[in-house]
N, C-alpha and C. Protein backbone atom coordinates (compact mmCIF):
# COMPACT_ATOMS: atom_id res chain seq x y z
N UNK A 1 -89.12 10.64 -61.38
CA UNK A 1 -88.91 9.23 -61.71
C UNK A 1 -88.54 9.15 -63.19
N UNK A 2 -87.43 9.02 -63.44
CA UNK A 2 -86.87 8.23 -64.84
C UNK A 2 -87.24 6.59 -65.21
N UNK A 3 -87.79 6.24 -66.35
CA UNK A 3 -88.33 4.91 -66.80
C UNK A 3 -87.45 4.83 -68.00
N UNK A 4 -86.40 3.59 -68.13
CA UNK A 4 -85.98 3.57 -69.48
C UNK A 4 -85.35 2.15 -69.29
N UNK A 5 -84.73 1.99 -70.33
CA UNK A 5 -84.07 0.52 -70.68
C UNK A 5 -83.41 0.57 -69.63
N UNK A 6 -82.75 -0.93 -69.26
CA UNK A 6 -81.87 -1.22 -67.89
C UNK A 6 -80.97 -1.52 -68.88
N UNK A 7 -79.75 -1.22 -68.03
CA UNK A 7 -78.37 -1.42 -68.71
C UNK A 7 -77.56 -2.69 -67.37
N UNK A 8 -75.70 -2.40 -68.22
CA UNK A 8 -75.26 -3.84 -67.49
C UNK A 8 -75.21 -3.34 -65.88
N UNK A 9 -75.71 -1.78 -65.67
CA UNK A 9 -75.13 -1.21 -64.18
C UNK A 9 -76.57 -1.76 -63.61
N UNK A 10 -77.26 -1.95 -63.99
CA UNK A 10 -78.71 -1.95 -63.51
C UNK A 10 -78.99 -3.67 -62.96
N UNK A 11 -77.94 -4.54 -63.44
CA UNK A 11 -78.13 -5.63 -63.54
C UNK A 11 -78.09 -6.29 -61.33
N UNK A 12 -77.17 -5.87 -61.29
CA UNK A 12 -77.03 -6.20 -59.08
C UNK A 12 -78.42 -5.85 -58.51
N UNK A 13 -78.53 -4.16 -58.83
CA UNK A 13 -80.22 -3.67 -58.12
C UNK A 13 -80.93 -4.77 -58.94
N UNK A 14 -81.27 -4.85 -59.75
CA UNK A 14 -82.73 -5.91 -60.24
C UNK A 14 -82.44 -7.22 -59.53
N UNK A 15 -81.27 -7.70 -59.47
CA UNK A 15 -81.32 -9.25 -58.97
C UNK A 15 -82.01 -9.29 -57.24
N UNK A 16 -81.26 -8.44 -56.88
CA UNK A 16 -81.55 -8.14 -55.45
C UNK A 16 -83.12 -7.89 -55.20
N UNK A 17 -83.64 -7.02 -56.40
CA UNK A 17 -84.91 -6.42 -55.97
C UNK A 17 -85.86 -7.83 -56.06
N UNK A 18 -85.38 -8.50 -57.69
CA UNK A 18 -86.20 -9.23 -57.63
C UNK A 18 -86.43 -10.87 -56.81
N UNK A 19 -84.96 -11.23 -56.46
CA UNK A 19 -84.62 -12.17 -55.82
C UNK A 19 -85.36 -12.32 -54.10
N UNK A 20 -85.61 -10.80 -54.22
CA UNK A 20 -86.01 -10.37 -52.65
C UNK A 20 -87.69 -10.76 -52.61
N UNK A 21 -88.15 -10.46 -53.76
CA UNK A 21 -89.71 -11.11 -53.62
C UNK A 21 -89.68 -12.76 -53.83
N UNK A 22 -88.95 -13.40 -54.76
CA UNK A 22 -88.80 -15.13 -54.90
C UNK A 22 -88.69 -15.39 -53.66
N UNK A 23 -87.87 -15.37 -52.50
CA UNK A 23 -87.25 -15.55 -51.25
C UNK A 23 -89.14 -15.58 -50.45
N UNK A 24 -89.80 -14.57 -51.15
CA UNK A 24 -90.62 -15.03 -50.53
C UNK A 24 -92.18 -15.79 -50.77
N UNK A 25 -91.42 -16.47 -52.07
CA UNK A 25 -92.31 -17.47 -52.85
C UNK A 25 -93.42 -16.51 -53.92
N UNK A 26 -92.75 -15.20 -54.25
CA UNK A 26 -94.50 -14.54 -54.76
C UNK A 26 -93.67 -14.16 -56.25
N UNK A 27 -92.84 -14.37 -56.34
CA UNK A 27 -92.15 -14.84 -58.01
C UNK A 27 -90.77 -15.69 -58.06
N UNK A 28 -90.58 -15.88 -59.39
CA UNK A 28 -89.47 -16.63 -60.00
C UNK A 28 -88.63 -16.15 -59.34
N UNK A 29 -87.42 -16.75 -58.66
CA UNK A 29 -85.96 -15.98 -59.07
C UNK A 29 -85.48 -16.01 -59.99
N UNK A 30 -84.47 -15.14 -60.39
CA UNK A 30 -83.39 -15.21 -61.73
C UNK A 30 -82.26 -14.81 -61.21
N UNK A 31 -81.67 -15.96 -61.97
CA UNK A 31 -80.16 -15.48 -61.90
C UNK A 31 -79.30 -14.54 -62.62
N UNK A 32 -78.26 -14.18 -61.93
CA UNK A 32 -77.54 -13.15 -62.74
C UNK A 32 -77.37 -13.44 -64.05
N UNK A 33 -76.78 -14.43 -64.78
CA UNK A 33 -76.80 -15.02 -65.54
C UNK A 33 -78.09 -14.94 -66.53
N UNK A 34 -79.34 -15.14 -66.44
CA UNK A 34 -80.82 -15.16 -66.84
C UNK A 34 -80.96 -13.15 -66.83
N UNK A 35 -80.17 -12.55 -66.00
CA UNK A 35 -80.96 -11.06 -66.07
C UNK A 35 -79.68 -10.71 -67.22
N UNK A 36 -78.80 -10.79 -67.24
CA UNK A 36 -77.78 -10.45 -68.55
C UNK A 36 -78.31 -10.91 -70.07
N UNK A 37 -78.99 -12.28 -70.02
CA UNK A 37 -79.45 -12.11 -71.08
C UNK A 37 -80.75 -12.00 -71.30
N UNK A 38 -81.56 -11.76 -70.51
CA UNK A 38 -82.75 -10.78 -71.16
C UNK A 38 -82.54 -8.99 -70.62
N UNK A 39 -81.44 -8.90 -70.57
CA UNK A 39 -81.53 -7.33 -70.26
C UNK A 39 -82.61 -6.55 -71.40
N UNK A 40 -81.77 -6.59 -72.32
CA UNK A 40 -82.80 -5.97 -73.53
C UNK A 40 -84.13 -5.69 -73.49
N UNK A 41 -84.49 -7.12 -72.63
CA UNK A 41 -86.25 -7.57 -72.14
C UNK A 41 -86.17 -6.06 -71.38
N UNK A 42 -85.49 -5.20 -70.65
CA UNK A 42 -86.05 -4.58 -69.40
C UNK A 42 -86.46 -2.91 -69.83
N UNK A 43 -86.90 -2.52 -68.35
CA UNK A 43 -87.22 -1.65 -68.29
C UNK A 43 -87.00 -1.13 -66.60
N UNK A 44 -86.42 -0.61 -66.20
CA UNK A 44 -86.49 0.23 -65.04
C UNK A 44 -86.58 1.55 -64.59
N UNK A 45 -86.88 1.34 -63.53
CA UNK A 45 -87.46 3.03 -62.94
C UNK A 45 -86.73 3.72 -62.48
N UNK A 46 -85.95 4.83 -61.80
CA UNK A 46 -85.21 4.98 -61.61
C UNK A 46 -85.27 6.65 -61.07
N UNK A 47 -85.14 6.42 -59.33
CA UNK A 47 -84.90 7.70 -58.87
C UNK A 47 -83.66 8.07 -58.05
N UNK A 48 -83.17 9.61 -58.67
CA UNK A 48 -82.14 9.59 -57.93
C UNK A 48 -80.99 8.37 -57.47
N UNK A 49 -80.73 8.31 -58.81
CA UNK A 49 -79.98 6.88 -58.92
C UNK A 49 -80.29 5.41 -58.23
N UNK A 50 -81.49 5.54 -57.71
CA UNK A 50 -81.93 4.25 -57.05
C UNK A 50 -82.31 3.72 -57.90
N UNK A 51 -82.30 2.09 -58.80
CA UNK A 51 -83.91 1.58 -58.82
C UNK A 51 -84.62 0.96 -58.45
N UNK A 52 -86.28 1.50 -58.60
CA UNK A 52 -87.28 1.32 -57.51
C UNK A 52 -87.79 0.23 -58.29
N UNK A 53 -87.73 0.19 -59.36
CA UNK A 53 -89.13 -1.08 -60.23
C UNK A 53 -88.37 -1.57 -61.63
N UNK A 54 -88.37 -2.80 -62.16
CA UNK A 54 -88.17 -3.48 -63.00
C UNK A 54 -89.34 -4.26 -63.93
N UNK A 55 -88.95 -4.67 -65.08
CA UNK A 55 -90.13 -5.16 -65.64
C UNK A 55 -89.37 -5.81 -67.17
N UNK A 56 -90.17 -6.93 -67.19
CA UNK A 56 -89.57 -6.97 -68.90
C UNK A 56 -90.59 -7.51 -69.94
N UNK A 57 -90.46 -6.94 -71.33
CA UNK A 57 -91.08 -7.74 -72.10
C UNK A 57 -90.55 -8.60 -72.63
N UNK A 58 -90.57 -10.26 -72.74
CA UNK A 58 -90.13 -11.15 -73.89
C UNK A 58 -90.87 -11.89 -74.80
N UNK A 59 -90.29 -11.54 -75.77
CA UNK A 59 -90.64 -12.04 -76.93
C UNK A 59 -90.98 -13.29 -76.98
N UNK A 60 -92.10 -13.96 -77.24
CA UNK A 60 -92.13 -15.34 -77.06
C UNK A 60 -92.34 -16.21 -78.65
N UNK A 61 -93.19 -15.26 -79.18
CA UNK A 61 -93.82 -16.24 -80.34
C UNK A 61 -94.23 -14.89 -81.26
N UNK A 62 -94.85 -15.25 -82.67
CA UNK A 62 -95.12 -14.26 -83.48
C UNK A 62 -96.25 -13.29 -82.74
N UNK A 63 -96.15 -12.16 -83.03
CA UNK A 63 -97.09 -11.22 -82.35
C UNK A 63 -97.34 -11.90 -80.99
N UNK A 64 -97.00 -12.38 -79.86
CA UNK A 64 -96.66 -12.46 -78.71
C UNK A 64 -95.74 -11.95 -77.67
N UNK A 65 -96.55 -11.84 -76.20
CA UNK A 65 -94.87 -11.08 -75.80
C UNK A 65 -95.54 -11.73 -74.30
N UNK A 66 -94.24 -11.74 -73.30
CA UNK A 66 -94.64 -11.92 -71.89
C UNK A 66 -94.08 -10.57 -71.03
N UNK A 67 -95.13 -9.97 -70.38
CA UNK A 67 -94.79 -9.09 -69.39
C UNK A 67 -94.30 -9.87 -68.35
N UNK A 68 -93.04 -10.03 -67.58
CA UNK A 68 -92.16 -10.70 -66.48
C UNK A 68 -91.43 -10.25 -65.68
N UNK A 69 -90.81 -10.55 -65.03
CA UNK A 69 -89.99 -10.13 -63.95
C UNK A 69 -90.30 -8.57 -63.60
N UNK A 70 -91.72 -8.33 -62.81
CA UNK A 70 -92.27 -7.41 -62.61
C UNK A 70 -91.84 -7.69 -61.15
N UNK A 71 -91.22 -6.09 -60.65
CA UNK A 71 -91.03 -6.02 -59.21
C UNK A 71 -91.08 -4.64 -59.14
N UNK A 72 -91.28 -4.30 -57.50
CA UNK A 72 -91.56 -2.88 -57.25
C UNK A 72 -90.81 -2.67 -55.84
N UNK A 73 -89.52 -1.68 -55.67
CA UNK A 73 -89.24 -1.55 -53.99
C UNK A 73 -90.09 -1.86 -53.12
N UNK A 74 -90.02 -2.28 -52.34
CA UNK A 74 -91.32 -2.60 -51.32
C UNK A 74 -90.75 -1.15 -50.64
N UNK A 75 -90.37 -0.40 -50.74
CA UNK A 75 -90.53 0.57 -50.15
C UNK A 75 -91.12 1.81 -51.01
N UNK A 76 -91.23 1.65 -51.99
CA UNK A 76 -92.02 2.49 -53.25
C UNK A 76 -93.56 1.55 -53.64
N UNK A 77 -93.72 0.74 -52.94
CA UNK A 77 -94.85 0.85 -53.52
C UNK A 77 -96.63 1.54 -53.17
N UNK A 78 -97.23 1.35 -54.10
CA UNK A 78 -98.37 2.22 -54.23
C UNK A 78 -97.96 3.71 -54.64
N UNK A 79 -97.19 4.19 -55.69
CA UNK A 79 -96.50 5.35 -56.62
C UNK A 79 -96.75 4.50 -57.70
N UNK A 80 -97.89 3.84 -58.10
CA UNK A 80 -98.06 3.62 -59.75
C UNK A 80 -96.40 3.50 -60.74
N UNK A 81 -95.43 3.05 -59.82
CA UNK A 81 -94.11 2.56 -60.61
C UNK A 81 -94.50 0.96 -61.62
N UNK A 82 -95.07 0.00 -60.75
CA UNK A 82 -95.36 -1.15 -61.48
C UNK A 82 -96.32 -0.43 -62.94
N UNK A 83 -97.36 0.11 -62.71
CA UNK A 83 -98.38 0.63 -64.18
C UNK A 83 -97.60 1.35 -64.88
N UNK A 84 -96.67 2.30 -64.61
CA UNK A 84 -95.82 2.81 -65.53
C UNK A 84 -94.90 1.86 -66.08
N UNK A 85 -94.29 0.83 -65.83
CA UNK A 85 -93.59 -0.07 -66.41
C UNK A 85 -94.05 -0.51 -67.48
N UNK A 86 -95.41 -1.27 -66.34
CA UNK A 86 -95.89 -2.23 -67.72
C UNK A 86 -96.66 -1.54 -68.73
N UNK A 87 -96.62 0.00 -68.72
CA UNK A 87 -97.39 1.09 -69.79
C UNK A 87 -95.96 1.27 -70.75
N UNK A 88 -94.87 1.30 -70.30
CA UNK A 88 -93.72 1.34 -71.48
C UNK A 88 -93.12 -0.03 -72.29
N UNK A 89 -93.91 -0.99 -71.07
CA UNK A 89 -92.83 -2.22 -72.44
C UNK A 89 -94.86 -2.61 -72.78
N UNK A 90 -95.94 -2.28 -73.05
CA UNK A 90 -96.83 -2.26 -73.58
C UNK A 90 -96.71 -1.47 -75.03
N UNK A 91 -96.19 -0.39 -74.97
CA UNK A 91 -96.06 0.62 -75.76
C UNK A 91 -94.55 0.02 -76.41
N UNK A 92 -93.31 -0.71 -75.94
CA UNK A 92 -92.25 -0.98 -76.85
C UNK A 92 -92.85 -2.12 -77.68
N UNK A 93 -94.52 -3.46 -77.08
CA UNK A 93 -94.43 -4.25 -77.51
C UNK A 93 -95.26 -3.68 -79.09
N UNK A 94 -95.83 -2.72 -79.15
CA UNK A 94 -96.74 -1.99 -80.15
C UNK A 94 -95.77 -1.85 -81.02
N UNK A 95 -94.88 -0.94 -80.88
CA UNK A 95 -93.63 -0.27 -82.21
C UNK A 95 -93.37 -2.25 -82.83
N UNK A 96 -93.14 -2.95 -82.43
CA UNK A 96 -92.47 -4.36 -82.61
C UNK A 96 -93.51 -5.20 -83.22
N UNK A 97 -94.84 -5.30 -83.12
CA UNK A 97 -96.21 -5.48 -83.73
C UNK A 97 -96.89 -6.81 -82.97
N UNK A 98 -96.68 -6.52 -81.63
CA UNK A 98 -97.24 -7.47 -80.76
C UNK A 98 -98.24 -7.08 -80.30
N UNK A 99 -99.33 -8.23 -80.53
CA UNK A 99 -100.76 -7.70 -80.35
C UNK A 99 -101.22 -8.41 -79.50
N UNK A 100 -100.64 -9.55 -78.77
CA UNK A 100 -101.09 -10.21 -77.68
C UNK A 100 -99.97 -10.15 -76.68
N UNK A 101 -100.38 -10.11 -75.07
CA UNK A 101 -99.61 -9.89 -74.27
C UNK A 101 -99.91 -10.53 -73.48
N UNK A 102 -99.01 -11.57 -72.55
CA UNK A 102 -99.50 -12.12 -71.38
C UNK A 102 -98.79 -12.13 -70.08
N UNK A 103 -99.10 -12.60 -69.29
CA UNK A 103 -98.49 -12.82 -67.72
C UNK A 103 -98.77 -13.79 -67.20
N UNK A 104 -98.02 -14.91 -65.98
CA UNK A 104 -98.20 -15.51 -64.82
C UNK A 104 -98.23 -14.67 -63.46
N UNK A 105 -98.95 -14.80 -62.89
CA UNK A 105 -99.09 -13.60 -61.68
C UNK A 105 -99.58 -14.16 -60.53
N UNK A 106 -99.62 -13.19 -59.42
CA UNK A 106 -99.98 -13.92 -58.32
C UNK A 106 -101.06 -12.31 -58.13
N UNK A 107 -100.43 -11.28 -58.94
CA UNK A 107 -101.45 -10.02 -58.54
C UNK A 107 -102.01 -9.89 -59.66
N UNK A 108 -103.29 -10.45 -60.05
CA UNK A 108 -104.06 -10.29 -60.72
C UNK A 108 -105.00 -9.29 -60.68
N UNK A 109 -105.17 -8.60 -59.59
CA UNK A 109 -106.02 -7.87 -59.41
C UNK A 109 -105.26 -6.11 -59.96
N UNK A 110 -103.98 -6.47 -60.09
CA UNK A 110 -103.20 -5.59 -60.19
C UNK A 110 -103.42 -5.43 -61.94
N UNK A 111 -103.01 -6.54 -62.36
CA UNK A 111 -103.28 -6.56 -63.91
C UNK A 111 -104.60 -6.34 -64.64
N UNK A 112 -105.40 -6.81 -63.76
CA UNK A 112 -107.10 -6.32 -64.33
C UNK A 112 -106.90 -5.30 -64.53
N UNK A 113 -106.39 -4.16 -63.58
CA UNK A 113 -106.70 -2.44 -63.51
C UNK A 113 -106.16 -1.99 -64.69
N UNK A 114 -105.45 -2.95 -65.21
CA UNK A 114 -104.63 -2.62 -66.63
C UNK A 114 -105.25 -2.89 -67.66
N UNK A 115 -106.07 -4.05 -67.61
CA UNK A 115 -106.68 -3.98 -68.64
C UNK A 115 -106.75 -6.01 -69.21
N UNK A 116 -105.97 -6.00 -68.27
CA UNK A 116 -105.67 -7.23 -68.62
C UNK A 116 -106.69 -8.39 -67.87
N UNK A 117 -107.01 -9.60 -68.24
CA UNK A 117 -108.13 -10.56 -68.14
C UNK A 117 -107.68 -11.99 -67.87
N UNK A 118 -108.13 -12.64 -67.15
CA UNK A 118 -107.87 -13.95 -66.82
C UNK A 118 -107.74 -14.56 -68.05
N UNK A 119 -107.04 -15.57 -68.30
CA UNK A 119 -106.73 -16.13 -69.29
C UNK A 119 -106.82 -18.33 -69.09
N UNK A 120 -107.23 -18.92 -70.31
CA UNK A 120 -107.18 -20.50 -69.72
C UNK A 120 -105.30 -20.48 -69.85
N UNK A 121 -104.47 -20.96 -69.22
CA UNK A 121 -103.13 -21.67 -69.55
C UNK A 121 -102.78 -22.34 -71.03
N UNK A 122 -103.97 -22.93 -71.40
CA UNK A 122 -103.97 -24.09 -72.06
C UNK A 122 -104.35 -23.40 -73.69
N UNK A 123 -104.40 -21.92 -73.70
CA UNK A 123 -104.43 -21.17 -74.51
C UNK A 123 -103.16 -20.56 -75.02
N UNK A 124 -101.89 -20.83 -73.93
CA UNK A 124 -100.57 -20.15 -74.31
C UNK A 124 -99.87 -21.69 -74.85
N UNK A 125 -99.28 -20.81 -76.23
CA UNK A 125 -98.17 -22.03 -76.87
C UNK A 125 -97.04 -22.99 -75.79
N UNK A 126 -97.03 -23.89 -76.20
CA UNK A 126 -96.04 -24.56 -75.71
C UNK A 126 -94.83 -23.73 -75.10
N UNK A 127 -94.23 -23.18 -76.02
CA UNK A 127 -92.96 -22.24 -75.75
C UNK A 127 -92.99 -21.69 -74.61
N UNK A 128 -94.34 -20.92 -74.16
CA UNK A 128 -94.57 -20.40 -72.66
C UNK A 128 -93.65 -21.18 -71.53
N UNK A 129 -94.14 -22.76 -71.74
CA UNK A 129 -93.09 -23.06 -70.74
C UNK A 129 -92.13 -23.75 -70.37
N UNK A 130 -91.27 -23.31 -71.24
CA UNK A 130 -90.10 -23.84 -71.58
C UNK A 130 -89.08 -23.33 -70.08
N UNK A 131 -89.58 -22.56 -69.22
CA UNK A 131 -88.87 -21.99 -67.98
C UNK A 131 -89.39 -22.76 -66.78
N UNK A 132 -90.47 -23.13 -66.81
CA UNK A 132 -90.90 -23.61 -66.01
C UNK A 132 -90.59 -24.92 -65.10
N UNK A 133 -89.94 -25.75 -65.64
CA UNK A 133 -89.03 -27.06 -65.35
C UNK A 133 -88.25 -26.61 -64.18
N UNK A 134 -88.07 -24.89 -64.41
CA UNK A 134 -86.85 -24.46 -63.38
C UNK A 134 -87.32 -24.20 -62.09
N UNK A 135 -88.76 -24.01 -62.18
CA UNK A 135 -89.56 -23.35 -60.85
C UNK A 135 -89.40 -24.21 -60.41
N UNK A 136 -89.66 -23.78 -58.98
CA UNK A 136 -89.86 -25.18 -57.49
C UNK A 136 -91.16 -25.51 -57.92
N UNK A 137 -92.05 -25.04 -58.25
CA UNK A 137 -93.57 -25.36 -58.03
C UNK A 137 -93.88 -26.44 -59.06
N UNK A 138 -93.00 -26.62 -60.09
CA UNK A 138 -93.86 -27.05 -61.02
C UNK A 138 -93.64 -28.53 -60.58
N UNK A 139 -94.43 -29.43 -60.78
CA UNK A 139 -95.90 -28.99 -62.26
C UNK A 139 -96.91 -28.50 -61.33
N UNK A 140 -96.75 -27.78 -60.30
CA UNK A 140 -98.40 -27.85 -59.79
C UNK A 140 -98.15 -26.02 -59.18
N UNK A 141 -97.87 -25.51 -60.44
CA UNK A 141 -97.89 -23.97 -60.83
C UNK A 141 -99.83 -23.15 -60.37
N UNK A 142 -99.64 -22.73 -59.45
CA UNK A 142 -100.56 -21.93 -59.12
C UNK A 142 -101.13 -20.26 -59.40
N UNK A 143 -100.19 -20.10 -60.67
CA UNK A 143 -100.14 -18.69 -61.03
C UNK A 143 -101.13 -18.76 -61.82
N UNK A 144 -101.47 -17.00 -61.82
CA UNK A 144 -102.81 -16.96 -62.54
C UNK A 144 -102.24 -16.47 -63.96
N UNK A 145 -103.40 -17.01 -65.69
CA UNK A 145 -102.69 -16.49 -66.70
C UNK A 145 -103.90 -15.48 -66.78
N UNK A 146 -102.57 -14.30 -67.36
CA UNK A 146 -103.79 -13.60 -67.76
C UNK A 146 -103.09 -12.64 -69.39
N UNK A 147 -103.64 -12.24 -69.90
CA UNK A 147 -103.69 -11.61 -71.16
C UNK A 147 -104.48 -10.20 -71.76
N UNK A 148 -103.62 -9.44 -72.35
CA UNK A 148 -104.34 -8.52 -73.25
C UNK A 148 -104.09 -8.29 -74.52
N UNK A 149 -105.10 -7.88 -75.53
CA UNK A 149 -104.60 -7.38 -77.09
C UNK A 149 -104.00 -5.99 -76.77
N UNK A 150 -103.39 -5.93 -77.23
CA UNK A 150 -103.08 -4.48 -77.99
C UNK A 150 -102.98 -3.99 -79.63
């Protein structure tokens, strides 16, 4: 398994991968458009020219970052591809001097194992949700926040 930045070839597999979990209400979609410009944000996995898992960090606020558009092949999963992700853009958000990290999630139980902790909403800056207008759900967003220092 290769883990490294996603490039513009990487951009079709991620929409697909990730568009394929939205379809079934358990994240955001993004559009092509939205994955071109946070490419930079990414990180993918990558076997034998497949990729299996995506992930991004964005920058939100000073020493802040959001772990997002976390997806895993549903045919790769349980191969620790999602923990290796979010262990490299953890480690890109360190070099950059981000000491708080957060998420909206529906697998929280997934993020505990990481290290990461329920969080109030009402603790993340405004800026957090500046995307949110776009969801179907909102305002009555059922995702869990959760957060870690690094």
């Amino acid at each position: 398994m290769i883990y490294r930045k996603a490039t513009f070839n990487d951009v079709e597999d991620i929409f697909e991968l990730v568009n394929d979990y939205a379809q079934d209400g358990i994240m955001l979609a993004r559009s092509r458009n939205t994955l071109y410009e946070t490419l930079r944000d990414m990180y993918v996995a990558e076997e034998n020219g497949e990729i299996l898992g995506v992930g991004g960090l964005h920058i939100v606020w000073e020493e802040l970052a959001e772990v997002r558009t976390l997806a895993v092949s549903k045919k790769a999963l349980r191969r620790h591809i999602g923990a290796n992700i979010v262990k490299h853009l953890l480690e890109e958000g360190k070099t950059l001097g981000v000491r708080r990290v957060f998420t909206l999630t529906y697998q929280d139980k997934f993020f505990a194992s990481l290290g990461f902790e329920v969080a109030t909403k009402d603790n993340l800056p405004q800026k957090v949700w500046k995307e949110c207008i776009d969801c179907p759900k909102f305002p009555h967003c059922d995702e869990i926040a959760m957060e870690l220092y690094i």
